[in-house]
N, C-alpha and C. Protein backbone atom coordinates (compact mmCIF):
# COMPACT_ATOMS: atom_id res chain seq x y z
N UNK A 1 125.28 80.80 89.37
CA UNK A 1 125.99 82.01 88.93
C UNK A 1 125.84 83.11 89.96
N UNK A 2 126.99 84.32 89.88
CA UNK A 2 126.81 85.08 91.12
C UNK A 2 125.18 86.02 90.64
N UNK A 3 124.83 86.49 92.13
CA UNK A 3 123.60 86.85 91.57
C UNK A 3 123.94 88.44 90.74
N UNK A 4 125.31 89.37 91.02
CA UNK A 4 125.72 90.85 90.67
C UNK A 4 125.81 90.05 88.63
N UNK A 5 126.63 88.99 88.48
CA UNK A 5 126.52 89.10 86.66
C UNK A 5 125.28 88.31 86.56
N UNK A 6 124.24 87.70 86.79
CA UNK A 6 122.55 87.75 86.66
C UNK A 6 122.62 88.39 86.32
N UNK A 7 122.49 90.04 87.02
CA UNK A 7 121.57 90.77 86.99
C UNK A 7 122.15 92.01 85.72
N UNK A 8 124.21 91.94 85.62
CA UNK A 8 124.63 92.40 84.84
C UNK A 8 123.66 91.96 83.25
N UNK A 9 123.94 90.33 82.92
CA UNK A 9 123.89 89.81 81.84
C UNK A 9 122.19 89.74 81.60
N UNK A 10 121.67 90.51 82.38
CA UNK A 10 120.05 90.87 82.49
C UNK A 10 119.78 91.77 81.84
N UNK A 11 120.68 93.16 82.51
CA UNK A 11 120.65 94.94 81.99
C UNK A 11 120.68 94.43 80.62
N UNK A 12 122.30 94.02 80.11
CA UNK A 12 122.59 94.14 79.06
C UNK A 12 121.68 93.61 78.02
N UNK A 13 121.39 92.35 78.41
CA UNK A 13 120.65 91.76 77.63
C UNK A 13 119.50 92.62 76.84
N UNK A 14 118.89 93.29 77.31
CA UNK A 14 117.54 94.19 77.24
C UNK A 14 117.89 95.57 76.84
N UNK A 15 119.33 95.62 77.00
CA UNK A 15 120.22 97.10 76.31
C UNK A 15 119.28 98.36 77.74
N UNK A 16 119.46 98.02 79.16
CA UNK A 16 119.02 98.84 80.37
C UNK A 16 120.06 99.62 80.15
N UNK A 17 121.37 98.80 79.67
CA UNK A 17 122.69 99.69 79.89
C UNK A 17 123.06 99.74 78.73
N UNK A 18 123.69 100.73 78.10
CA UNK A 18 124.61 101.01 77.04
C UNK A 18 125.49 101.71 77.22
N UNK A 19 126.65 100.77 76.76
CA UNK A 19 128.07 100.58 76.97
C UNK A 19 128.80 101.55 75.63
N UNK A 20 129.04 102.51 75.27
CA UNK A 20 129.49 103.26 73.96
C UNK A 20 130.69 104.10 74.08
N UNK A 21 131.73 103.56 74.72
CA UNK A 21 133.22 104.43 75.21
C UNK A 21 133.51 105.08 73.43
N UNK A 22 133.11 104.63 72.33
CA UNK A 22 133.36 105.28 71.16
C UNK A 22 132.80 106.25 70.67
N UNK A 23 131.18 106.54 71.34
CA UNK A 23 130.43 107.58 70.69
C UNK A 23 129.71 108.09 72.02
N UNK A 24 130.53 108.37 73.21
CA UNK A 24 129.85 109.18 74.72
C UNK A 24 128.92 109.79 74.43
N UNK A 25 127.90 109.46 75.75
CA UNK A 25 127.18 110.42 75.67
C UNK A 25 127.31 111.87 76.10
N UNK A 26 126.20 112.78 76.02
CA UNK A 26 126.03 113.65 77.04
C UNK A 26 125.54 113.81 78.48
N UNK A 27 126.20 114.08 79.61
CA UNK A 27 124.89 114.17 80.96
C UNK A 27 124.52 115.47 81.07
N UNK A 28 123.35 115.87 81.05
CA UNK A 28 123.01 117.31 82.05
C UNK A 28 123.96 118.26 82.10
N UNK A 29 125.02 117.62 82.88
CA UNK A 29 125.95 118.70 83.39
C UNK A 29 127.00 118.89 82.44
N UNK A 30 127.05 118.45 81.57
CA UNK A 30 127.88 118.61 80.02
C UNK A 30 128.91 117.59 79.95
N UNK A 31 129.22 116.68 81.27
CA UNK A 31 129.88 115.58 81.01
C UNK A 31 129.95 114.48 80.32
N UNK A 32 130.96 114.19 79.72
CA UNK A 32 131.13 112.99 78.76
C UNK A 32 131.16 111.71 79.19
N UNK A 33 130.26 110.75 79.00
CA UNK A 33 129.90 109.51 79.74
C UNK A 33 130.13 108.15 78.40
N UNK A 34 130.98 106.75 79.11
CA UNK A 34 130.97 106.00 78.16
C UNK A 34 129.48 104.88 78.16
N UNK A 35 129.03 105.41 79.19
CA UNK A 35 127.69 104.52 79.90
C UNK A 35 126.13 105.12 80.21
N UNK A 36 125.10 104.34 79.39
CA UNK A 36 124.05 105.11 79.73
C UNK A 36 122.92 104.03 79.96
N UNK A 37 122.46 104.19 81.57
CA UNK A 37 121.76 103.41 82.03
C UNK A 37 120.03 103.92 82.21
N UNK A 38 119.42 102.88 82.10
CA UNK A 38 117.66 103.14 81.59
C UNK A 38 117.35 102.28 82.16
N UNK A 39 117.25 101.64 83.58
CA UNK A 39 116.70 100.82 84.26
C UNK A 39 114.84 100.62 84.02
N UNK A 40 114.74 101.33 83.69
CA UNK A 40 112.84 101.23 83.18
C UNK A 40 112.73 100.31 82.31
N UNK A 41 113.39 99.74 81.37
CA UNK A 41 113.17 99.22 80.45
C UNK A 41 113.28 97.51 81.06
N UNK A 42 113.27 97.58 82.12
CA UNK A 42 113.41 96.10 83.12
C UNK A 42 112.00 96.23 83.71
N UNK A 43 111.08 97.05 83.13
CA UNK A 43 109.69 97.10 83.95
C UNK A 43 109.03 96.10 82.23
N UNK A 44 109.38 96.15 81.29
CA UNK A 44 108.94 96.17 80.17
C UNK A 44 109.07 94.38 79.66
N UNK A 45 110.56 93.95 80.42
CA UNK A 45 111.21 92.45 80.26
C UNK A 45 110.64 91.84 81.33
N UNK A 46 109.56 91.01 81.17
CA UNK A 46 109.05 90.49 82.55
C UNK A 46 109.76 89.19 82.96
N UNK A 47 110.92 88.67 82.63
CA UNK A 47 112.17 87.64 82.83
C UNK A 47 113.58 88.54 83.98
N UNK A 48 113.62 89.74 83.27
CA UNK A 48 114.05 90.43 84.32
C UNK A 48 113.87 91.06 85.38
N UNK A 49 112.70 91.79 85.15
CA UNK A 49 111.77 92.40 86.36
C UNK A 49 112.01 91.37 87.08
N UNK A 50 111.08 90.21 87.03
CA UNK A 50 111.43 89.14 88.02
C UNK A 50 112.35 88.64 88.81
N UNK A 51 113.64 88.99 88.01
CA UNK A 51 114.41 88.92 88.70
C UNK A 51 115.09 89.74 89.15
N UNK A 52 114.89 91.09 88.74
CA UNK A 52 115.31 92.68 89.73
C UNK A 52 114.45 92.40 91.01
N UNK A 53 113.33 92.47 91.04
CA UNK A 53 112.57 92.64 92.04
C UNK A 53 112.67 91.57 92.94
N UNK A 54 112.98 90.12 92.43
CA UNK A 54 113.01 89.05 93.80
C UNK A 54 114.84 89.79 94.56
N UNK A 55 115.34 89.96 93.35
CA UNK A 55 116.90 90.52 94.41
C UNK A 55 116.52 91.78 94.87
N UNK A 56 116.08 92.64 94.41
CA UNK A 56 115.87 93.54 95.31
C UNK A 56 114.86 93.16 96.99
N UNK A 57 114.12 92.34 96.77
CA UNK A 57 113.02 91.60 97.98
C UNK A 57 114.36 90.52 98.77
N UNK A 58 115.27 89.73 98.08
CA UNK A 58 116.25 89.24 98.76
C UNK A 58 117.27 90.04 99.64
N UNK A 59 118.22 91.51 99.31
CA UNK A 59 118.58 92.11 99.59
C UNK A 59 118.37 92.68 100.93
N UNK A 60 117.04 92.66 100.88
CA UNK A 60 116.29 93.81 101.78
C UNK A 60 116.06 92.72 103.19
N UNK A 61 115.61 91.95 102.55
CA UNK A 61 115.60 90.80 103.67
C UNK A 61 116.40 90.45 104.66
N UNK A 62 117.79 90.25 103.84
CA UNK A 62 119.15 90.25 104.13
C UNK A 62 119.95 91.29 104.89
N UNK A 63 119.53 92.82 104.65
CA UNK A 63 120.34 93.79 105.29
C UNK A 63 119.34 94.70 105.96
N UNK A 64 118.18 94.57 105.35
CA UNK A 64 117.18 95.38 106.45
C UNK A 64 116.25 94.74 107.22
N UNK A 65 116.61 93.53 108.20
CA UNK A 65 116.02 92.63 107.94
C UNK A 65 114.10 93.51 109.19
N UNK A 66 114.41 94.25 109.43
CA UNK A 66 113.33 95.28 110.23
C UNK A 66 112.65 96.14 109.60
N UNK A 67 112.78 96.00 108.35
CA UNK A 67 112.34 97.16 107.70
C UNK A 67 110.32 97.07 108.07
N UNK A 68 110.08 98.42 107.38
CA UNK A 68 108.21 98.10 107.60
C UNK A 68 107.56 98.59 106.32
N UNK A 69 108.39 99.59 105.98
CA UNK A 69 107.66 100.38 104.93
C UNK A 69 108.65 100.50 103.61
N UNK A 70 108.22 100.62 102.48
CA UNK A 70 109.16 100.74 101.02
C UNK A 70 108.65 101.94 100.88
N UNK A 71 109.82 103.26 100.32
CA UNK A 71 109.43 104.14 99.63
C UNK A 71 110.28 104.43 98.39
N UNK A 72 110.07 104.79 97.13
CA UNK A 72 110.91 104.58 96.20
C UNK A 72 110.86 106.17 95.70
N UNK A 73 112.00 106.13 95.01
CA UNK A 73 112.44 107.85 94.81
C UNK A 73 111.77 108.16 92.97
N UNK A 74 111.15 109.22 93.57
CA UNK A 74 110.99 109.76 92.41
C UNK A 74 111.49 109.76 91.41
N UNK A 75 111.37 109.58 89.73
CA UNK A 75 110.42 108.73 89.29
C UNK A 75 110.53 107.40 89.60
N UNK A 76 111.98 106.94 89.02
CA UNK A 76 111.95 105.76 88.68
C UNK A 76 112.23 104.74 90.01
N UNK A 77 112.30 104.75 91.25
CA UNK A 77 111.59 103.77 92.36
C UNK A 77 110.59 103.50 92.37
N UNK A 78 109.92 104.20 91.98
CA UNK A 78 108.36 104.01 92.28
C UNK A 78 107.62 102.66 92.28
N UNK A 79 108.03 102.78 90.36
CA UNK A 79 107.22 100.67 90.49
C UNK A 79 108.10 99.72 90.75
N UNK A 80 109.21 99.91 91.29
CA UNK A 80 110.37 98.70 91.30
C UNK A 80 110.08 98.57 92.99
N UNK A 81 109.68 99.75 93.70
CA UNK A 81 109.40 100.05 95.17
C UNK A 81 107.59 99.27 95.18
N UNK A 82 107.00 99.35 94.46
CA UNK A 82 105.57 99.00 94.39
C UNK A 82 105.46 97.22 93.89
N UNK A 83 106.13 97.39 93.11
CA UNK A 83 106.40 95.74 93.11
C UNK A 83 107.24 94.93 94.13
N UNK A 84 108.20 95.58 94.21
CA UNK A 84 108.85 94.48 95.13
C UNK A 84 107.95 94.46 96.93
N UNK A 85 107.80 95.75 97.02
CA UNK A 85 106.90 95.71 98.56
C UNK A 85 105.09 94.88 97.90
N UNK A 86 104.84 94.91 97.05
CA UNK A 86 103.89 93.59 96.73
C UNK A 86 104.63 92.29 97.04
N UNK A 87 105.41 92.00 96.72
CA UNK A 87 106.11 90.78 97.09
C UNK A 87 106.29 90.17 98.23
N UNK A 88 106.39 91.12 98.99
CA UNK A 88 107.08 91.19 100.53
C UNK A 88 106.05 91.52 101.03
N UNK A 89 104.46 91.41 101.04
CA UNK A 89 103.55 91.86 101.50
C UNK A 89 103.59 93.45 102.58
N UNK A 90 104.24 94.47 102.11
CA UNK A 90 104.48 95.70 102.47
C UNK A 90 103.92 96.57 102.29
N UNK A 91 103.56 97.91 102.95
CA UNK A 91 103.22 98.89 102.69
C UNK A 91 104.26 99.53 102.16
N UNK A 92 104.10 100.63 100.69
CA UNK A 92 105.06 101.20 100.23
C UNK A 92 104.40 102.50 99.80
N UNK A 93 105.41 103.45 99.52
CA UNK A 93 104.96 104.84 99.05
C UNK A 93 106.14 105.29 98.11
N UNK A 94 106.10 106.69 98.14
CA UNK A 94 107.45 107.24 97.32
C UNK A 94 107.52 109.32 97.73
N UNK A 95 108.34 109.72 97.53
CA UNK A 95 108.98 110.80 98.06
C UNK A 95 108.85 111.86 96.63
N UNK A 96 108.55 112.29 96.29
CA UNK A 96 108.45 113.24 95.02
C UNK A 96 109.63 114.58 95.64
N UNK A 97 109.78 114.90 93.60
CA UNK A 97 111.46 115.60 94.15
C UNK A 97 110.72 116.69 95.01
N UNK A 98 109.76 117.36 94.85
CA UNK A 98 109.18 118.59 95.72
C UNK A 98 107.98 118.43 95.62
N UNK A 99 107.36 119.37 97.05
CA UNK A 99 105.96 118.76 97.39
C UNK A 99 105.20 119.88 96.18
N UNK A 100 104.14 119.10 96.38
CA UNK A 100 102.77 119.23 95.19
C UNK A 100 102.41 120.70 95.61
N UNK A 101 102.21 121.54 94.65
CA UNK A 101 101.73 122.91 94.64
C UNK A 101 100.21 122.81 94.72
N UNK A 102 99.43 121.86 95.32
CA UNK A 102 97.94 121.92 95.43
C UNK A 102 97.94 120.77 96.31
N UNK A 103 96.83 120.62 96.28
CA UNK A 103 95.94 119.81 97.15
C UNK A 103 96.17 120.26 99.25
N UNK A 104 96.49 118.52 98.99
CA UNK A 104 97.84 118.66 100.31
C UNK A 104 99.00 119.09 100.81
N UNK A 105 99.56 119.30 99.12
CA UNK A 105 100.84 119.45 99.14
C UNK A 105 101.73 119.02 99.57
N UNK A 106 101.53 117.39 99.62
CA UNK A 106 102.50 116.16 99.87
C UNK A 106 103.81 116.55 99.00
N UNK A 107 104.71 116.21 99.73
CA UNK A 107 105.78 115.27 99.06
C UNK A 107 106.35 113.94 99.42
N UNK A 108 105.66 113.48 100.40
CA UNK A 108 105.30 111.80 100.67
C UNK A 108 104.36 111.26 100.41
N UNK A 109 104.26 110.75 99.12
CA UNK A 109 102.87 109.85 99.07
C UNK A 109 102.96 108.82 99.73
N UNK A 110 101.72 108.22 100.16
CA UNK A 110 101.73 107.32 101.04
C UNK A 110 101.90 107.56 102.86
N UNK A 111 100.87 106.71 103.61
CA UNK A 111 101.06 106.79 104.76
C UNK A 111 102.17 105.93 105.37
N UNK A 112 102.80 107.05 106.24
CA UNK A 112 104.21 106.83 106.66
C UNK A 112 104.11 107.44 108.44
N UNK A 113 104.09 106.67 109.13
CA UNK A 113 104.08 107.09 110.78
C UNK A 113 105.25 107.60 111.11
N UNK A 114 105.79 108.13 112.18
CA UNK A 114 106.74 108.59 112.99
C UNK A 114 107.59 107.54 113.49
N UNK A 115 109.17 107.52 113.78
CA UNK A 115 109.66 106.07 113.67
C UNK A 115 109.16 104.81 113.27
N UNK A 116 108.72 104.97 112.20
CA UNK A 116 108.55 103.63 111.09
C UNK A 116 109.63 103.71 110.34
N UNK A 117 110.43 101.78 110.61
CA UNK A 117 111.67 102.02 109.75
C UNK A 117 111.41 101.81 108.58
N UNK A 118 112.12 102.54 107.26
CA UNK A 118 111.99 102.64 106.04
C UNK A 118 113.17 102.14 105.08
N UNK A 119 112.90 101.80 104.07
CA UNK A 119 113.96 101.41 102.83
C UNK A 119 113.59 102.23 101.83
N UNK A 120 114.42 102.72 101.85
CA UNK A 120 114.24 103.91 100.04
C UNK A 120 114.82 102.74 98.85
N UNK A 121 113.81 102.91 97.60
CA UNK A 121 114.17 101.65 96.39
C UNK A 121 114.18 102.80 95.39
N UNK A 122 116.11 102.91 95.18
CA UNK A 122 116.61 103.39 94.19
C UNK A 122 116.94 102.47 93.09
N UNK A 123 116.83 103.07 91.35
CA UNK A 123 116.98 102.16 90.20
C UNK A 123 118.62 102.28 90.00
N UNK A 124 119.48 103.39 90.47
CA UNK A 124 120.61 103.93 89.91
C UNK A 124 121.18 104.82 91.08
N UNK A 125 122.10 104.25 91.53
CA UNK A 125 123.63 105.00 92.53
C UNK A 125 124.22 105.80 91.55
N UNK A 126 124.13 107.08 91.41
CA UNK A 126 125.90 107.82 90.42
C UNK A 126 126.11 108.67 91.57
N UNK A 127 125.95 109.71 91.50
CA UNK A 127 126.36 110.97 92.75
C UNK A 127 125.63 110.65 93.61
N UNK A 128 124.63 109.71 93.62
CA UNK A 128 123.74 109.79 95.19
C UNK A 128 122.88 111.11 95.51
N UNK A 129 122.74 112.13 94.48
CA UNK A 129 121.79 113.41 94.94
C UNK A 129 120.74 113.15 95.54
N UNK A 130 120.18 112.40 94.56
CA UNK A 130 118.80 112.13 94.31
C UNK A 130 118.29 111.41 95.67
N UNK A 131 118.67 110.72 95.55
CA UNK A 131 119.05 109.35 96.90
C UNK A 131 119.16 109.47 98.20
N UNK A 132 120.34 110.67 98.07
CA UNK A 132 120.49 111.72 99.80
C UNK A 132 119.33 112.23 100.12
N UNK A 133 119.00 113.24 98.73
CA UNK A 133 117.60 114.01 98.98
C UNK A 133 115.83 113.40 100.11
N UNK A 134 116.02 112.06 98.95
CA UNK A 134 114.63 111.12 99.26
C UNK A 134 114.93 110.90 101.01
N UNK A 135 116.26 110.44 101.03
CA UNK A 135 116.81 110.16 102.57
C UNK A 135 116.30 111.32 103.80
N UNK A 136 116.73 112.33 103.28
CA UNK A 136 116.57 113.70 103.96
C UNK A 136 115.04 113.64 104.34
N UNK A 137 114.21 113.91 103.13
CA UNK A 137 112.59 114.15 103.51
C UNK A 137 112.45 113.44 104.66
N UNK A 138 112.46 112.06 104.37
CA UNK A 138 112.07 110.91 105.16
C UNK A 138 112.10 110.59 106.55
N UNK A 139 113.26 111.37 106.76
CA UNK A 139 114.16 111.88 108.17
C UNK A 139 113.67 112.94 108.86
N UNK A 140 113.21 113.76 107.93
CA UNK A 140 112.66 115.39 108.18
C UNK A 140 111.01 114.76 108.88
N UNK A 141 110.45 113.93 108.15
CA UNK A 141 109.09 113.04 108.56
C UNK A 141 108.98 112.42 110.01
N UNK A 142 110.49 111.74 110.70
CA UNK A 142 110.39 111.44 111.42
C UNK A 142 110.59 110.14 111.17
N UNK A 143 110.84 109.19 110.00
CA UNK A 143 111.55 107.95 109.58
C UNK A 143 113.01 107.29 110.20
N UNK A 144 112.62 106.41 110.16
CA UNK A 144 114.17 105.71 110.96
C UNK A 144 114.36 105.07 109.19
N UNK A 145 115.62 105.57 108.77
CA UNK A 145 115.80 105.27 107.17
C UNK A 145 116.87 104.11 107.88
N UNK A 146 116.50 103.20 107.33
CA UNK A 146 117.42 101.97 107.35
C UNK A 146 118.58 102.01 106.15
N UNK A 147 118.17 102.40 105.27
CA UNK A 147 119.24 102.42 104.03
C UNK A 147 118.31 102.34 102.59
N UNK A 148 119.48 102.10 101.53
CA UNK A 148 118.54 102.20 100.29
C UNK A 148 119.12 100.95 99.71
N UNK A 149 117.89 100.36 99.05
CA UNK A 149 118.22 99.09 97.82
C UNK A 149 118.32 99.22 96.53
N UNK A 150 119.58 99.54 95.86
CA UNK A 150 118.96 99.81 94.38
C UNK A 150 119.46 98.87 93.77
N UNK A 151 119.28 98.84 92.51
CA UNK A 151 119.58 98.14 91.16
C UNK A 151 120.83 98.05 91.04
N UNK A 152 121.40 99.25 90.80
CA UNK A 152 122.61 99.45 90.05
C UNK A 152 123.15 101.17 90.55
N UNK A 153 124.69 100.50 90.53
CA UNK A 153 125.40 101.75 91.08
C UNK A 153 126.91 101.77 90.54
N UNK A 154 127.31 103.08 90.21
CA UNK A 154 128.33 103.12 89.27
C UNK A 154 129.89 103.04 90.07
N UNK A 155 129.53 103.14 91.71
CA UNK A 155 130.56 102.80 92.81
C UNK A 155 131.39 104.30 92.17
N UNK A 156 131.08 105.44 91.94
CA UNK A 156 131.72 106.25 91.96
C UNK A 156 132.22 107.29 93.57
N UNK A 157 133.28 107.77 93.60
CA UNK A 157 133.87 108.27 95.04
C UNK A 157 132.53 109.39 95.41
N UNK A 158 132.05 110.40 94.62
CA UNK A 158 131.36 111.69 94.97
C UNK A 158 129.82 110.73 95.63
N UNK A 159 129.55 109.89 95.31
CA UNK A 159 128.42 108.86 95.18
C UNK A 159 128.93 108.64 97.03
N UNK A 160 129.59 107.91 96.87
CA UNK A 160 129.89 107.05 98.14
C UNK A 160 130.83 107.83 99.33
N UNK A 161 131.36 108.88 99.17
CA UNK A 161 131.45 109.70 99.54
C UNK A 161 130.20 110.63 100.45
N UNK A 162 129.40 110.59 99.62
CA UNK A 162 127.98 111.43 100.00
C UNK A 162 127.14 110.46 100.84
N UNK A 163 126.79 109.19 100.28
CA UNK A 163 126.19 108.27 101.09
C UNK A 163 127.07 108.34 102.67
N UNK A 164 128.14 107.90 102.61
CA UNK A 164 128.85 108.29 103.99
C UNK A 164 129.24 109.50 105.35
N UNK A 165 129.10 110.46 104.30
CA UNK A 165 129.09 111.59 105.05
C UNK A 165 127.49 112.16 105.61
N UNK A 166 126.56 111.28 105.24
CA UNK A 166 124.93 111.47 105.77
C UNK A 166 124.67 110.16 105.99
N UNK A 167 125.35 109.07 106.62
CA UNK A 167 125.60 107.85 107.53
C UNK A 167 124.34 106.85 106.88
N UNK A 168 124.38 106.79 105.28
CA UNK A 168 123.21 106.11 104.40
C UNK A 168 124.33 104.90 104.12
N UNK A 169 123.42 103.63 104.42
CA UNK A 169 124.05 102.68 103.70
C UNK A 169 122.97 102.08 102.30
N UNK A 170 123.99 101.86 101.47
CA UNK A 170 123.35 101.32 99.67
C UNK A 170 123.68 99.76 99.41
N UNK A 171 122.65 99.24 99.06
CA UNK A 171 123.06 97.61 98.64
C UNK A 171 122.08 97.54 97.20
N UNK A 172 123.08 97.48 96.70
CA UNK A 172 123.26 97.33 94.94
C UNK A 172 122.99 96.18 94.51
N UNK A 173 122.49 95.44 93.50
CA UNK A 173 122.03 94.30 92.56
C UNK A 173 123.20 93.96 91.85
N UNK A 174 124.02 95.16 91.22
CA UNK A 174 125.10 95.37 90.08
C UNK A 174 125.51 96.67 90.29
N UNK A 175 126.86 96.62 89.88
CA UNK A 175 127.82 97.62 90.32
C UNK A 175 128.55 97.52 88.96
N UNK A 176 129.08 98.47 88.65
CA UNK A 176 129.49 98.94 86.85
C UNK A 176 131.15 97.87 86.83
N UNK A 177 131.61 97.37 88.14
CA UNK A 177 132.56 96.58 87.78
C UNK A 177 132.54 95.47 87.62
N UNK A 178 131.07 95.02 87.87
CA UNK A 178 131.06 93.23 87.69
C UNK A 178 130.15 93.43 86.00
N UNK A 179 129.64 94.78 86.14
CA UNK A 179 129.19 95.25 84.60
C UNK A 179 130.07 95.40 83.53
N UNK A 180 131.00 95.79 83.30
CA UNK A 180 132.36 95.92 82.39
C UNK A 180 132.83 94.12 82.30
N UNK A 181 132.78 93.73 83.61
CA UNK A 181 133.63 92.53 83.16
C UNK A 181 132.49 91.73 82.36
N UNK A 182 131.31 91.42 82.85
CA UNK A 182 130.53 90.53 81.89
C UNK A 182 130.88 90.90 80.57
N UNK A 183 129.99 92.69 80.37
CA UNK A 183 130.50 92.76 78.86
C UNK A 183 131.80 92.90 78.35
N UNK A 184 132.73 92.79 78.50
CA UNK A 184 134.17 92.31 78.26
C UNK A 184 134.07 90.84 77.37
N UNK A 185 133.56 90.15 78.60
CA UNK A 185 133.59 88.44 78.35
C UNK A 185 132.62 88.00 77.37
N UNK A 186 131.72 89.20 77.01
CA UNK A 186 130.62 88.63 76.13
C UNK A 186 131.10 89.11 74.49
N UNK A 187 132.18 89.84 74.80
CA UNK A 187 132.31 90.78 73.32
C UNK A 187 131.37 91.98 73.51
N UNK A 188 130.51 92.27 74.14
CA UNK A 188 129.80 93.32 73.98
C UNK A 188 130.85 94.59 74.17
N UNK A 189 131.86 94.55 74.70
CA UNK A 189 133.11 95.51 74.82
C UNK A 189 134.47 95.59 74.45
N UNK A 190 134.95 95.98 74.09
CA UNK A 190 136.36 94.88 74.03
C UNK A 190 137.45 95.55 75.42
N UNK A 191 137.89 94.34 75.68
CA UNK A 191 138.81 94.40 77.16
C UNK A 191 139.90 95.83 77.34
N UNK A 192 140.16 96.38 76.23
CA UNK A 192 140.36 97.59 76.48
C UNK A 192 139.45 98.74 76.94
N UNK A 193 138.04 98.49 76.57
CA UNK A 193 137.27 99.29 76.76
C UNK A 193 136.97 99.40 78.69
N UNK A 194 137.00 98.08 78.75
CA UNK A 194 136.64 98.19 80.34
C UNK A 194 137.61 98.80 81.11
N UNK A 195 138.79 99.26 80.52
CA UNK A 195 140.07 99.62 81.42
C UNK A 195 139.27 101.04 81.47
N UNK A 196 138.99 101.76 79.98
CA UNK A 196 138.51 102.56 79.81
C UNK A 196 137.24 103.82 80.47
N UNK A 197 136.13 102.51 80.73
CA UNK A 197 135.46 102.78 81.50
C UNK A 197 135.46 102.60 82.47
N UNK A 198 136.17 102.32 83.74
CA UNK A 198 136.57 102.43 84.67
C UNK A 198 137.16 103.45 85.15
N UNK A 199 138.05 103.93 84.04
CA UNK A 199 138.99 105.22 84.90
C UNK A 199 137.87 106.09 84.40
N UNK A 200 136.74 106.07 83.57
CA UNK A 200 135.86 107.22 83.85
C UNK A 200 135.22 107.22 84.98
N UNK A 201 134.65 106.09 85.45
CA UNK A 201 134.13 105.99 86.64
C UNK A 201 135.29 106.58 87.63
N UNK A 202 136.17 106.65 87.64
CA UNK A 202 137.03 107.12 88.82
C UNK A 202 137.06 108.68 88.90
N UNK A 203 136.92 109.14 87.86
CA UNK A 203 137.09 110.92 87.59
C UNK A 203 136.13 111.22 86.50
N UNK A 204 134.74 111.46 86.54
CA UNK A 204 134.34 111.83 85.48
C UNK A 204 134.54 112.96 84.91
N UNK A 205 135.42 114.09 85.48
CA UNK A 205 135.57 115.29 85.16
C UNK A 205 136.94 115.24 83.75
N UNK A 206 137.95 114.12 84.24
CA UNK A 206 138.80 113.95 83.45
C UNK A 206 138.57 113.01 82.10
N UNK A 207 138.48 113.45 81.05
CA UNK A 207 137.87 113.24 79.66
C UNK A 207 138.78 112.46 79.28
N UNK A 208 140.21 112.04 79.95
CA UNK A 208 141.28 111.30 79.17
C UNK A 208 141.26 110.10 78.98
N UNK A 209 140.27 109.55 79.56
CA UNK A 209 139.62 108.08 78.75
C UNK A 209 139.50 108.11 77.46
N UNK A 210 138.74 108.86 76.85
CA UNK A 210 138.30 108.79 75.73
C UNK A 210 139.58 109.01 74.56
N UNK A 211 140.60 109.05 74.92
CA UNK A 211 141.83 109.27 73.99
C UNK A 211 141.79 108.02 73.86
């Protein structure tokens, strides 16, 4: 089976993702969402973990194949970045959203040298803020950022857009369109719904999905 519906018929399985074009959620920014993803809850399914983390350790292999160091983005990289660089016998760390008001006042945990190439281990692609940000520090450190590995990414334009215009490349596990079609095929959606959630993914500003 391809390894993107694995890892779809994985999320779902464990409800990482919830699919609800009938009862949206809320985001932060007051937008109406038919999709709400909780990748943590794959730290909890040790059938999936296993298999997030060997694709994420396959991935990396595959497109970074130089990498030296894992750092995973605040919060939720952290143990998906700590496990999988266990795997891969790696040194790994993580980037906190802002440095610590005491001690050292890190905002890189972990020892990280001057051109040491790096992989940032993101759980979730949407706008890429978060993602750019971790990128930035890392760079600011003196990191050769190879790119980021995450889980899952909603392939939205502002997302990939942003990754491109700060020359970041992303390699995803699952992407929300091989995600719609599994749950389509499983009944977990019905095939109208995926038309549905899609054109949210294309404009989240425009609410006319939900009609």
């Amino acid at each position: 089976m391809d390894k993107k519906r694995q890892i779809a018929e994985g999320l779902l399985s464990i409800g990482a993702v919830f699919l609800r074009p009938e009862e949206p959620f809320t985001w932060a920014s007051g937008i109406k969402s038919p999709i709400y993803c909780d990748n943590r809850l794959t730290l909890t399914a040790p059938a999936v973990r296993t298999m997030v983390e060997e694709g994420l350790k396959a991935n990396i292999e595959e497109y970074y194949p130089e990498v030296e160091v894992l750092m995973g983005t605040s919060t939720a990289g952290i143990a998906h970045a700590a496990i999988t660089g266990h795997i891969m016998g790696l040194p790994m760390g993580y980037v906190r959203g802002s440095a610590k008001d005491h001690g050292r006042t890190n905002q890189i945990e972990g020892k990280l040298e001057p051109g040491q190439k790096v992989v940032v281990v993101e759980d979730l692609i949407s706008t890429a803020g978060s993602a750019i940000d971790t990128v930035n520090v890392l760079r600011e450190a003196g990191a050769e950022v190879l790119g980021i590995a995450s889980i899952f990414t909603y392939g939205m334009k502002k997302g990939l857009d942003r990754l491109a215009t700060n020359d970041v490349m992303n390699v995803s596990l699952c992407d929300l369109d091989t995600l719609v079609e599994v749950a389509a095929e499983t009944g977990y959606i019905k095939d109208e719904d995926r038309v549905r959630i899609l054109k949210f993914r294309d404009d989240p500003s425009d609410e006319s999905w939900m009609g």
